[in-house]
PDB file of N, CA and C in Angstrom:
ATOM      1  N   UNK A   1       1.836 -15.485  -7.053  1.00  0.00           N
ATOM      2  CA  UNK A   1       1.319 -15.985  -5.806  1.00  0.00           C
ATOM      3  C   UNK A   1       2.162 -15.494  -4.617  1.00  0.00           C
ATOM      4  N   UNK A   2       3.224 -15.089  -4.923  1.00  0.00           N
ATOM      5  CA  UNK A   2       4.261 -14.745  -3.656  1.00  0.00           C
ATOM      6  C   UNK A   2       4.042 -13.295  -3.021  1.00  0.00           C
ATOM      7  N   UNK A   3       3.312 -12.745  -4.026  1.00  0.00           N
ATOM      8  CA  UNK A   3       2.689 -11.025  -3.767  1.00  0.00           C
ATOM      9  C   UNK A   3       1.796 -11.400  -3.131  1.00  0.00           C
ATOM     10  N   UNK A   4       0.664 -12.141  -3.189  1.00  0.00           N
ATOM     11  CA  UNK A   4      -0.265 -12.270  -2.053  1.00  0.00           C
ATOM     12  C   UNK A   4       0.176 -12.872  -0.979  1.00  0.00           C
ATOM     13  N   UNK A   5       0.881 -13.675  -0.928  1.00  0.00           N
ATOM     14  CA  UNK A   5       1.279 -14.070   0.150  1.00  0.00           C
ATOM     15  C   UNK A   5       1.647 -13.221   1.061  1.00  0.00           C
ATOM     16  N   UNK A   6       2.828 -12.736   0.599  1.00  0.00           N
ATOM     17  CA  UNK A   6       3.401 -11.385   1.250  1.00  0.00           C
ATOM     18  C   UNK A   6       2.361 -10.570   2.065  1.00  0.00           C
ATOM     19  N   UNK A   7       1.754  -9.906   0.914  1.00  0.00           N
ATOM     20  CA  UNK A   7       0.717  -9.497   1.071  1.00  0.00           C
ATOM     21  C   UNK A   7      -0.452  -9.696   2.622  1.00  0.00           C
ATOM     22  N   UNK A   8      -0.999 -10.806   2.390  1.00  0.00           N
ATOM     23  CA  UNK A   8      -1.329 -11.543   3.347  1.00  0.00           C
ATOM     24  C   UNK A   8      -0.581 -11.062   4.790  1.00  0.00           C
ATOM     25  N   UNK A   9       0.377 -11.173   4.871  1.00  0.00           N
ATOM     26  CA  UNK A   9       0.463 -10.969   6.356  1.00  0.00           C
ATOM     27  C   UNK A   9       0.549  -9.595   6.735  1.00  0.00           C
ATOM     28  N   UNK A  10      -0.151  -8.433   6.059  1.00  0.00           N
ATOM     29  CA  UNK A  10      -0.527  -7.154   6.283  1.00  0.00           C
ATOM     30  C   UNK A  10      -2.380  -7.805   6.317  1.00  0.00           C
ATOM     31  N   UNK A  11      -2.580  -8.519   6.806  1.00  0.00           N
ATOM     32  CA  UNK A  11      -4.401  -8.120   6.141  1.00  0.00           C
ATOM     33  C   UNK A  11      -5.156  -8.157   7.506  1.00  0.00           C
ATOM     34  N   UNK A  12      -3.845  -8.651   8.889  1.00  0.00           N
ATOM     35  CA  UNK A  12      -4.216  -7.849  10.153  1.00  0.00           C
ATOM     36  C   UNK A  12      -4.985  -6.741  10.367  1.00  0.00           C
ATOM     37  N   UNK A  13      -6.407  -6.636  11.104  1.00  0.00           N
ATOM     38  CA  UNK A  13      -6.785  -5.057  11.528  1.00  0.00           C
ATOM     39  C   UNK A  13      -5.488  -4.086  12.077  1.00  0.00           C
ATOM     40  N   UNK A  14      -4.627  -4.724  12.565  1.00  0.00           N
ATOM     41  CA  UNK A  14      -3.027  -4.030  13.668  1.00  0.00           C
ATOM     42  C   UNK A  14      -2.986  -3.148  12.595  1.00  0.00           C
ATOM     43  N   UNK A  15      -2.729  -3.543  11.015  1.00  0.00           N
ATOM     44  CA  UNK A  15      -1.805  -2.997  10.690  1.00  0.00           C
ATOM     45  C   UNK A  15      -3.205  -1.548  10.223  1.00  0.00           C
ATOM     46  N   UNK A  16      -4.088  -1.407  10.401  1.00  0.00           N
ATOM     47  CA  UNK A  16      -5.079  -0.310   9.709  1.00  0.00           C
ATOM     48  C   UNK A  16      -5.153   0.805  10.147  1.00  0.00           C
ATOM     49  N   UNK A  17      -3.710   1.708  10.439  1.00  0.00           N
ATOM     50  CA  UNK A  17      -4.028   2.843  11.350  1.00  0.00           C
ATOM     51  C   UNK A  17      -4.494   4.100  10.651  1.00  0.00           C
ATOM     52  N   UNK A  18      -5.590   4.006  10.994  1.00  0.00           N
ATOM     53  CA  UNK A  18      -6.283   5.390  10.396  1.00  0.00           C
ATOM     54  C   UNK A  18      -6.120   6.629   9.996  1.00  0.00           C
ATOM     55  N   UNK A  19      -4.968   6.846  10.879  1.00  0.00           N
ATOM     56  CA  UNK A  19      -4.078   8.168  10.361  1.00  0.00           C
ATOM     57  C   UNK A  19      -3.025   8.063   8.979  1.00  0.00           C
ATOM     58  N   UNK A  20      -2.320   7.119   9.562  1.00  0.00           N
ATOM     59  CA  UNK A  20      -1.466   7.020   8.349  1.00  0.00           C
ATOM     60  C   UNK A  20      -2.177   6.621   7.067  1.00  0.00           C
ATOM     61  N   UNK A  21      -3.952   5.786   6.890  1.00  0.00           N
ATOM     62  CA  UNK A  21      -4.371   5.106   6.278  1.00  0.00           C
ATOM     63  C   UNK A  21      -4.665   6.308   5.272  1.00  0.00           C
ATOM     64  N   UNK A  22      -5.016   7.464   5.602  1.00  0.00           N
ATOM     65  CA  UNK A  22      -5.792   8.675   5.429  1.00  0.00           C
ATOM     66  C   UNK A  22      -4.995   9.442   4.420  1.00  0.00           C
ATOM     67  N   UNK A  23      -3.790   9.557   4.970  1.00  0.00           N
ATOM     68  CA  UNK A  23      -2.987  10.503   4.140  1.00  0.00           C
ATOM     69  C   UNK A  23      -2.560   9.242   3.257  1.00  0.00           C
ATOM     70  N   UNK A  24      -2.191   7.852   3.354  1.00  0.00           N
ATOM     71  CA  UNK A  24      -1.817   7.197   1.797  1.00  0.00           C
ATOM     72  C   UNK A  24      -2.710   7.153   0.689  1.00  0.00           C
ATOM     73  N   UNK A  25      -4.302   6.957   1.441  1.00  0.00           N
ATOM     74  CA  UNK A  25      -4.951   7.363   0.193  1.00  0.00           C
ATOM     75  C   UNK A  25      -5.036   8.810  -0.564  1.00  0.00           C
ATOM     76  N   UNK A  26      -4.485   9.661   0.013  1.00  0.00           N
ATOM     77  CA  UNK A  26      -4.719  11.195  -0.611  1.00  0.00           C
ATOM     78  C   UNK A  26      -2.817  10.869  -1.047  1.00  0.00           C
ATOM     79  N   UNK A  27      -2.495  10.371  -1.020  1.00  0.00           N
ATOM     80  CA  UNK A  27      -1.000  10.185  -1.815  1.00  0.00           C
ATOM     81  C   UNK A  27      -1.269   9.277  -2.799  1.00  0.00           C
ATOM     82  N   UNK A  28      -1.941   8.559  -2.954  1.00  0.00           N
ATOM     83  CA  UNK A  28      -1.765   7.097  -3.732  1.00  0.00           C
ATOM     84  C   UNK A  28      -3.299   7.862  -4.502  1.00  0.00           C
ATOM     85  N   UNK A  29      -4.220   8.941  -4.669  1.00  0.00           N
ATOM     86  CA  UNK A  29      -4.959   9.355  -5.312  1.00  0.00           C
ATOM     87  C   UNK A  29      -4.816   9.746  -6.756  1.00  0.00           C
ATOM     88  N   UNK A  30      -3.278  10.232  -7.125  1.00  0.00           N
ATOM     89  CA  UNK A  30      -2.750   9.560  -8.619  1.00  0.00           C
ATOM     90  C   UNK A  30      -1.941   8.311  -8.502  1.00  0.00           C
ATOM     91  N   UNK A  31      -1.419   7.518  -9.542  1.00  0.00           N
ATOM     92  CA  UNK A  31      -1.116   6.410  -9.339  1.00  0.00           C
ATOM     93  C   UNK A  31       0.419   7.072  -8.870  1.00  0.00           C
ATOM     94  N   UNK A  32       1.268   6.291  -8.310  1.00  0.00           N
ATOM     95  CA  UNK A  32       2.580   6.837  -8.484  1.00  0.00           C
ATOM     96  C   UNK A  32       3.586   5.381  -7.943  1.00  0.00           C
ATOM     97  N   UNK A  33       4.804   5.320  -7.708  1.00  0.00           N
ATOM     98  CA  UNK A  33       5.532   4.512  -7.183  1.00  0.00           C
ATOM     99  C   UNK A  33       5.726   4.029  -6.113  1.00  0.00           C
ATOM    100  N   UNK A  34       5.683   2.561  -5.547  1.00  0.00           N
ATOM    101  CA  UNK A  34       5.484   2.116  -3.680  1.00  0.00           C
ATOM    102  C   UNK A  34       6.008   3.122  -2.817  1.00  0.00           C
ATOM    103  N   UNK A  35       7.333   2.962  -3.405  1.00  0.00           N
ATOM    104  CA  UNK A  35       8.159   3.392  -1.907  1.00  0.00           C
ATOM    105  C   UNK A  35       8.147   5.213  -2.625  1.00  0.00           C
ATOM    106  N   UNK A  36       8.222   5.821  -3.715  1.00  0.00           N
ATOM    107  CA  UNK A  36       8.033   7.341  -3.730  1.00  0.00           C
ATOM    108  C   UNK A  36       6.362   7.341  -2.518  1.00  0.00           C
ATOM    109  N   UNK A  37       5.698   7.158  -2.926  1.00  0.00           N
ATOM    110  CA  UNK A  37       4.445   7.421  -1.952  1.00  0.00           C
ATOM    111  C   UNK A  37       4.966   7.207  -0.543  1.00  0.00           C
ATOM    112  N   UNK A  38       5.462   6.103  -0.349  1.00  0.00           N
ATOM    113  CA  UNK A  38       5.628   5.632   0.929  1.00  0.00           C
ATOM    114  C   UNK A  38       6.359   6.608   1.843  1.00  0.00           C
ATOM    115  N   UNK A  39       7.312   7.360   1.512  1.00  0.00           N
ATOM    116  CA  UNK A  39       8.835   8.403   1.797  1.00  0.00           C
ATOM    117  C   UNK A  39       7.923   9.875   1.671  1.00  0.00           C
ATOM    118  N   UNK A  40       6.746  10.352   0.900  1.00  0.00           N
ATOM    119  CA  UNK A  40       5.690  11.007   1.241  1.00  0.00           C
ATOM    120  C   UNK A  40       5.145  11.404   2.065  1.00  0.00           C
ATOM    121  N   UNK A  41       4.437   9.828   2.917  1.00  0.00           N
ATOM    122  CA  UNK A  41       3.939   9.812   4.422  1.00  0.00           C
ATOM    123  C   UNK A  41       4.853   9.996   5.414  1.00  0.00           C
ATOM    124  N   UNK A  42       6.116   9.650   5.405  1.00  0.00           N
ATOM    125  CA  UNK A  42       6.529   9.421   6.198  1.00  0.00           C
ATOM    126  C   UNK A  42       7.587   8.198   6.448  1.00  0.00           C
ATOM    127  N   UNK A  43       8.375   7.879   7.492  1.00  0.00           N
ATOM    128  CA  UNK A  43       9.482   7.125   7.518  1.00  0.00           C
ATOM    129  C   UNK A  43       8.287   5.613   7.668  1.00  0.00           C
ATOM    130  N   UNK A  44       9.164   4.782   6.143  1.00  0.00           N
ATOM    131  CA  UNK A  44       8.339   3.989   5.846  1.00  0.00           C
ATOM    132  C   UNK A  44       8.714   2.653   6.839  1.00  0.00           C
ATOM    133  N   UNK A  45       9.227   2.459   7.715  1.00  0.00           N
ATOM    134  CA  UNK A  45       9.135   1.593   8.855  1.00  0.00           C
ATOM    135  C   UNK A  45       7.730   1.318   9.345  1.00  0.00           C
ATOM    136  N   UNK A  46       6.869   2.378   9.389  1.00  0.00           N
ATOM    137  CA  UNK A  46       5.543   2.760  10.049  1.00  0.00           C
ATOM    138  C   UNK A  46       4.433   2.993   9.017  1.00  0.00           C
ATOM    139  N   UNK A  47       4.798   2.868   7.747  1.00  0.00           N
ATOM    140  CA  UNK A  47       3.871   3.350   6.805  1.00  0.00           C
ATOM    141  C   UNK A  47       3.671   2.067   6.049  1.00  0.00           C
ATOM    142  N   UNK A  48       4.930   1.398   5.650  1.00  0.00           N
ATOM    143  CA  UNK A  48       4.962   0.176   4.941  1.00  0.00           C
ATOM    144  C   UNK A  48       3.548  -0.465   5.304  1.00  0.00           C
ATOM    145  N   UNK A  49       3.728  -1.079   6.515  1.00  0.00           N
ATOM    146  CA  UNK A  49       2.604  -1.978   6.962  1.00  0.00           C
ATOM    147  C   UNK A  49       1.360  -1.459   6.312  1.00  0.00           C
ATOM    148  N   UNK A  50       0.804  -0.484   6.587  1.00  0.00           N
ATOM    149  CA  UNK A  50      -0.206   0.211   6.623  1.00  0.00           C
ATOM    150  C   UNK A  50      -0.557   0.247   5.200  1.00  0.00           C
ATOM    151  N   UNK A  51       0.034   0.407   4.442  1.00  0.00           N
ATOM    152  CA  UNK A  51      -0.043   0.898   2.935  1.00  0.00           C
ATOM    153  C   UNK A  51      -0.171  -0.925   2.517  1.00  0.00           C
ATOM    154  N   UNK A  52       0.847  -1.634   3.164  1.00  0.00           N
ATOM    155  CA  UNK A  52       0.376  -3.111   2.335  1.00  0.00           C
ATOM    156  C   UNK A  52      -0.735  -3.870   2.868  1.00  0.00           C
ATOM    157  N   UNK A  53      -1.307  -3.168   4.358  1.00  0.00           N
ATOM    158  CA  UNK A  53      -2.775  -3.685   4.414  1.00  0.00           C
ATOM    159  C   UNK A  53      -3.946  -2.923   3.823  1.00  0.00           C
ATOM    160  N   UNK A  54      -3.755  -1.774   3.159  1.00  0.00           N
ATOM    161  CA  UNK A  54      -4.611  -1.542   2.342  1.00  0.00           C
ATOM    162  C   UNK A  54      -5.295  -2.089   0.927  1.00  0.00           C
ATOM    163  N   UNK A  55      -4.498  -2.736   0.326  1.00  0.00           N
ATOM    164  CA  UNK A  55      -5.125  -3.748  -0.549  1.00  0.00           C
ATOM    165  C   UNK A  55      -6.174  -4.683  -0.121  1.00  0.00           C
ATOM    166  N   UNK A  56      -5.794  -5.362   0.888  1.00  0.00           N
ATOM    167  CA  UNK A  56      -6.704  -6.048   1.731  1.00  0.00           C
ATOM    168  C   UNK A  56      -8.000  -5.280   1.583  1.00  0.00           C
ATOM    169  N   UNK A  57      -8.212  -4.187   1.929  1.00  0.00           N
ATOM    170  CA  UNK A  57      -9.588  -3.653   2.545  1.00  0.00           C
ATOM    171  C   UNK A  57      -9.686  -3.138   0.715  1.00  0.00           C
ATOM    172  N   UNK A  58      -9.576  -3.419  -0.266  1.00  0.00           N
ATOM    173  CA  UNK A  58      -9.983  -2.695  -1.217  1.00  0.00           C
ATOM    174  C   UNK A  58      -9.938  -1.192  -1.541  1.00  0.00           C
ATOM    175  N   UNK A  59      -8.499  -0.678  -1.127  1.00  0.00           N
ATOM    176  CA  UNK A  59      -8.335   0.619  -0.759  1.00  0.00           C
ATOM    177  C   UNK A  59      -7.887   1.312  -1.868  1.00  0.00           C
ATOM    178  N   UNK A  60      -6.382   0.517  -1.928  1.00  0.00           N
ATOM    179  CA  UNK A  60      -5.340   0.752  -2.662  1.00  0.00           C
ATOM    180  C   UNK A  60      -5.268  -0.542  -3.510  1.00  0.00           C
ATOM    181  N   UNK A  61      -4.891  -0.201  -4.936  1.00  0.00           N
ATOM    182  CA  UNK A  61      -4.337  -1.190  -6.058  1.00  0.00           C
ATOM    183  C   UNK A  61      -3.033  -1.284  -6.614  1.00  0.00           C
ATOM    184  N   UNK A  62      -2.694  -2.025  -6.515  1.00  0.00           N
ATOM    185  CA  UNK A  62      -1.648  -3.023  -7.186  1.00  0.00           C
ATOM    186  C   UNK A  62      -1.670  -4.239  -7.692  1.00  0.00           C
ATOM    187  N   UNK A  63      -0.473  -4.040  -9.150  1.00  0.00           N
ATOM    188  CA  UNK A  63      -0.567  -5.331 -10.144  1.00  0.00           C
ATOM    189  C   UNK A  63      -0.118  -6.342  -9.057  1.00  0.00           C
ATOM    190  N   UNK A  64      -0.742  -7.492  -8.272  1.00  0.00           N
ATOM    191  CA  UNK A  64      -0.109  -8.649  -7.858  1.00  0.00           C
ATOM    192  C   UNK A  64       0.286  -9.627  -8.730  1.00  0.00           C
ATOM    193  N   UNK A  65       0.182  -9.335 -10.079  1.00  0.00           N
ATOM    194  CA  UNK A  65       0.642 -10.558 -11.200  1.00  0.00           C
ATOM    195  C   UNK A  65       2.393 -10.261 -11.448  1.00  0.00           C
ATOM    196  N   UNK A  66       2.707  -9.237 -11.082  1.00  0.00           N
ATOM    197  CA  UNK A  66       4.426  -9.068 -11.310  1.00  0.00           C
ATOM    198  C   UNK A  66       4.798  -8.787  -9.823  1.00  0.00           C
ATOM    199  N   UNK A  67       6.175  -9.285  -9.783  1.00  0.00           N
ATOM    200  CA  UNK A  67       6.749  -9.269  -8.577  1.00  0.00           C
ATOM    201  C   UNK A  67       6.863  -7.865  -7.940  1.00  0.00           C
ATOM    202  N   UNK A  68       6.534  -7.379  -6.396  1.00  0.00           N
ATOM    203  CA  UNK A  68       6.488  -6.446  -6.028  1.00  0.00           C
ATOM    204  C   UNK A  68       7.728  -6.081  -5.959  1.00  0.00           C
ATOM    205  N   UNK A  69       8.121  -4.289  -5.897  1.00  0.00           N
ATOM    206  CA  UNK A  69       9.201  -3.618  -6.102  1.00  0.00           C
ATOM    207  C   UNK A  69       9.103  -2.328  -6.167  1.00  0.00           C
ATOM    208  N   UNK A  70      10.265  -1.523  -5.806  1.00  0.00           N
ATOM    209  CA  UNK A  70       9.962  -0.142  -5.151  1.00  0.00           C
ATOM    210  C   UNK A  70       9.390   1.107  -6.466  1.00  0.00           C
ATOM    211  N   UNK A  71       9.216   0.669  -6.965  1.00  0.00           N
ATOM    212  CA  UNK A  71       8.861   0.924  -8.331  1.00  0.00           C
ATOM    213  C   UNK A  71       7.657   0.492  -8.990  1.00  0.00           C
ATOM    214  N   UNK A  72       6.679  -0.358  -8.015  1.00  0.00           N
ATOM    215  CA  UNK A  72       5.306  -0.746  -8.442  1.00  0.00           C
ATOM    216  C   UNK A  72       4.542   0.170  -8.651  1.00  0.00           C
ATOM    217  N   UNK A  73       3.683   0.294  -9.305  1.00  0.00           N
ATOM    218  CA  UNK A  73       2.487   1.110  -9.485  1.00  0.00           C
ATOM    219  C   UNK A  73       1.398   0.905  -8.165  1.00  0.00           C
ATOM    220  N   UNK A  74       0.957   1.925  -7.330  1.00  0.00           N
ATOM    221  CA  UNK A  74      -0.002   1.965  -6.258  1.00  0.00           C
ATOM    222  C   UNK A  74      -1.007   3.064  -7.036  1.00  0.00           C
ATOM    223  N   UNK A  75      -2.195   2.995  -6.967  1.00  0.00           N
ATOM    224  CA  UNK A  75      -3.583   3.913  -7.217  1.00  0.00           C
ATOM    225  C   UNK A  75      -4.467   3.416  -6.090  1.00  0.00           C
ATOM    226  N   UNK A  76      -5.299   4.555  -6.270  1.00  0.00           N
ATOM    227  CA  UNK A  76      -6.707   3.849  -5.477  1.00  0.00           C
ATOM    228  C   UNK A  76      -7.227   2.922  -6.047  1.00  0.00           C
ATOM    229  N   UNK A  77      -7.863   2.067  -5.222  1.00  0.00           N
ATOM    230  CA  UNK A  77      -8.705   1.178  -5.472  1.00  0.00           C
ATOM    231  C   UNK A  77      -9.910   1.264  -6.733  1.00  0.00           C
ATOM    232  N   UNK A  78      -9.611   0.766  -7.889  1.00  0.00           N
ATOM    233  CA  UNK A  78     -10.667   1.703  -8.903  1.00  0.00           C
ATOM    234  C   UNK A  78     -10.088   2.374  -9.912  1.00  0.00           C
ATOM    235  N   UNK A  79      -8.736   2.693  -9.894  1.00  0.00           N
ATOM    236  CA  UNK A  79      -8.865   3.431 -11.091  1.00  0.00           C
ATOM    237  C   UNK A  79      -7.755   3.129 -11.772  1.00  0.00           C
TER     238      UNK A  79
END
């Protein structure tokens, strides 16, 4: 429950910037690790947000049943 929570306070439209939204899904298109994807896009100060309001919109997936960590599994939404 503490992953959604978290979670939750990315599910702002603020955080949905289209640019950065764009290239995490063409990063997060194999599954790979939070923060490896995240360091991908870009300095994750600015990406973080963006990448944890994508769950919200059904974008991006992650296990919310284990505690989040830089080492989570991210995929698209789906697979």
């Amino acid at each position: 429950m503490a992953n959604v929570r978290w979670l939750a306070g990315y599910r702002h439209p603020w955080h949905g910037l289209e640019r950065v939204a764009i290239v995490l899904r063409e990063v997060f298109a194999e599954p790979r690790p939070l923060m490896d994807g995240a360091f991908l896009v870009g300095d994750p100060i600015m990406v973080l947000p963006v990448l944890f309001h994508l769950p919200w919109r059904h974008e991006l997936a992650v296990d919310v049943s284990m505690p989040l960590h830089a080492a989570s599994q991210v995929s698209l939404e789906g697979r």
